[in-house]
C-alpha atoms as a PDB file:
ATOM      1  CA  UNK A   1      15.230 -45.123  -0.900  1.00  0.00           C
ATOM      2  CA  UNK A   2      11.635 -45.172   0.184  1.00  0.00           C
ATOM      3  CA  UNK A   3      10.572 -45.964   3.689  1.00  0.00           C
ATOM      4  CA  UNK A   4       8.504 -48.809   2.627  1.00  0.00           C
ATOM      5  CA  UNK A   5      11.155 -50.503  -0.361  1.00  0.00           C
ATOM      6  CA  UNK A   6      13.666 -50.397   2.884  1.00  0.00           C
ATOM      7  CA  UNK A   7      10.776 -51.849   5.330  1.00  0.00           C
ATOM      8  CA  UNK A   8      10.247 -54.469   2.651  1.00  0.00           C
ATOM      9  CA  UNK A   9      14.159 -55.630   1.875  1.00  0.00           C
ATOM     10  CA  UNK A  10      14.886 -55.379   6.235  1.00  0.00           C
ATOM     11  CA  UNK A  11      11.655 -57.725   6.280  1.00  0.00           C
ATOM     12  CA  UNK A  12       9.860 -55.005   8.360  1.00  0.00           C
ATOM     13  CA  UNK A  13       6.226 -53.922   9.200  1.00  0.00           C
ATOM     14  CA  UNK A  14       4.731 -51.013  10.370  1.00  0.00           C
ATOM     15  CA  UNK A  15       4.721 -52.907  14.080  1.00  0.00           C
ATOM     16  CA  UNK A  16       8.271 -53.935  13.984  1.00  0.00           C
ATOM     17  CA  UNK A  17       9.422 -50.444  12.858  1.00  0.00           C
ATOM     18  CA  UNK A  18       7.113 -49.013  15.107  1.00  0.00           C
ATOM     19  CA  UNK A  19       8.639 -51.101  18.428  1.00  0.00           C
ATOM     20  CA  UNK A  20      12.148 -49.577  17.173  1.00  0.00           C
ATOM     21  CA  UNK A  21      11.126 -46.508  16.841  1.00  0.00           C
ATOM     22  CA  UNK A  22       8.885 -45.692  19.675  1.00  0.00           C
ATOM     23  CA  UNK A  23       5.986 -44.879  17.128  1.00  0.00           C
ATOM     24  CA  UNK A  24       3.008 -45.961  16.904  1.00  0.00           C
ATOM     25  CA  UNK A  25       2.221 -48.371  14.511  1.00  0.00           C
ATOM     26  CA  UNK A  26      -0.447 -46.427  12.629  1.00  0.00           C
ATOM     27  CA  UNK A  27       1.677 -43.484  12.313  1.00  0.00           C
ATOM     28  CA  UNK A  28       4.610 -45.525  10.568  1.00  0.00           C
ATOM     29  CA  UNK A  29       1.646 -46.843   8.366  1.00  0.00           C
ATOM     30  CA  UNK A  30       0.939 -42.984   7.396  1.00  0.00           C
ATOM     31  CA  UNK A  31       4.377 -42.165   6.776  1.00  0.00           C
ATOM     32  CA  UNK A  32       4.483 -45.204   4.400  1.00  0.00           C
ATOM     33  CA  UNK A  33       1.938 -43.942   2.303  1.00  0.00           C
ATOM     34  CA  UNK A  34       2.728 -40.144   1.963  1.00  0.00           C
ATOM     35  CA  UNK A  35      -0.486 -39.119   4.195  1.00  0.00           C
ATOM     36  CA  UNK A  36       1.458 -37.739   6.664  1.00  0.00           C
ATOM     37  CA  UNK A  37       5.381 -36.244   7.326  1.00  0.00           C
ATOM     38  CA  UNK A  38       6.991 -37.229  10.990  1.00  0.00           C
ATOM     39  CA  UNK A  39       8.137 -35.157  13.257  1.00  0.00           C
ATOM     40  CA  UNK A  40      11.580 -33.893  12.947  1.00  0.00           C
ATOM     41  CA  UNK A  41      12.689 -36.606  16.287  1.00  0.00           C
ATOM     42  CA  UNK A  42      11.138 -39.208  14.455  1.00  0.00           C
ATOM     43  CA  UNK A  43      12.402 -38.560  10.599  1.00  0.00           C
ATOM     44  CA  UNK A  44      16.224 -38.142  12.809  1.00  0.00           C
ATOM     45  CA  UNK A  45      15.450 -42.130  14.347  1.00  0.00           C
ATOM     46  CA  UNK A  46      14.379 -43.047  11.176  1.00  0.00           C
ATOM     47  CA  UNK A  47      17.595 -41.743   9.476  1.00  0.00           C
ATOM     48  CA  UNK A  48      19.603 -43.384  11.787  1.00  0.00           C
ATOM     49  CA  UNK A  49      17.800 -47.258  12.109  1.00  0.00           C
ATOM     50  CA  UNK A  50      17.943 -47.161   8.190  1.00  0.00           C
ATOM     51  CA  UNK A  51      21.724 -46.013   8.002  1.00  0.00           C
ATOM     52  CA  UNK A  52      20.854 -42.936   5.993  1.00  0.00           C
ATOM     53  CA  UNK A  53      19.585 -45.617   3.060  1.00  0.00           C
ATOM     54  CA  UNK A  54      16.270 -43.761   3.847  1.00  0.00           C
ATOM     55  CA  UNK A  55      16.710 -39.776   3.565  1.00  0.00           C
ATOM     56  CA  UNK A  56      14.718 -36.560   4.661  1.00  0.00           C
ATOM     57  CA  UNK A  57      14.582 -36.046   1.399  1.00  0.00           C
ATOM     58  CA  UNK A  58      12.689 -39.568   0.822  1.00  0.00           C
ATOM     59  CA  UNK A  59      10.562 -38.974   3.454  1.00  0.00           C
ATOM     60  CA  UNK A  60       9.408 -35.531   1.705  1.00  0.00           C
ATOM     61  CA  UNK A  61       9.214 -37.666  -1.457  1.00  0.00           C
ATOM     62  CA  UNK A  62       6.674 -39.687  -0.092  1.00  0.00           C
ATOM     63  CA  UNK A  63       4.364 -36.431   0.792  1.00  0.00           C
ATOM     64  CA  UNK A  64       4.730 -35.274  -3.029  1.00  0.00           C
ATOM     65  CA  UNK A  65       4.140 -38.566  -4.742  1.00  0.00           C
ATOM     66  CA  UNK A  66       1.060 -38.987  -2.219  1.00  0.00           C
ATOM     67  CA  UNK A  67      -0.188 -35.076  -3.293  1.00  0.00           C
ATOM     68  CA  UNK A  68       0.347 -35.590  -7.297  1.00  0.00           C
ATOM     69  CA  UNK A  69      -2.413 -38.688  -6.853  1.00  0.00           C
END
C-alpha cells in the first residue's frame, strides 16, 4: 500500500504522521510524493506505525512512479 492511500484511510496528514514519527512534516510530504526516499530509521518507523500495510518496497515504489513522470 502507498504511504499516502494508508495516510488517507488512518485519516492522517503529513503533520500528524510527522508528530509520530519524529519527522518533519515537509519531509513526510516528500516521501508522499516520490521526491525523496527516507532514511533507513525512518522507512523501519514507518513500517512499524503502518503494521507492515506500508512496505520498503512501497516506499521504493513511490521513487519509481515519481521518476517515470
Amino acid at each position: 500500500m502507498r504511504l499516502r492511500e494508508w495516510m488517507n484511510r488512518e485519516n492522517h496528514t503529513a503533520q500528524t504522521l510527522g508528530i509520530e514519527l519524529g519527522a518533519p512534516m515537509r519531509s513526510v510530504e516528500k516521501w508522499t510524493r516520490g521526491e525523496r526516499f527516507p532514511r533507513l530509521d525512518m522507512a523501519h518507523k514507518i513500517i512499524q506505525v503502518t503494521n507492515g500495510e506500508v512496505s520498503g518496497n512501497d516506499l521504493i515504489a513511490e521513487q519509481i512512479q515519481r521518476s517515470k513522470m
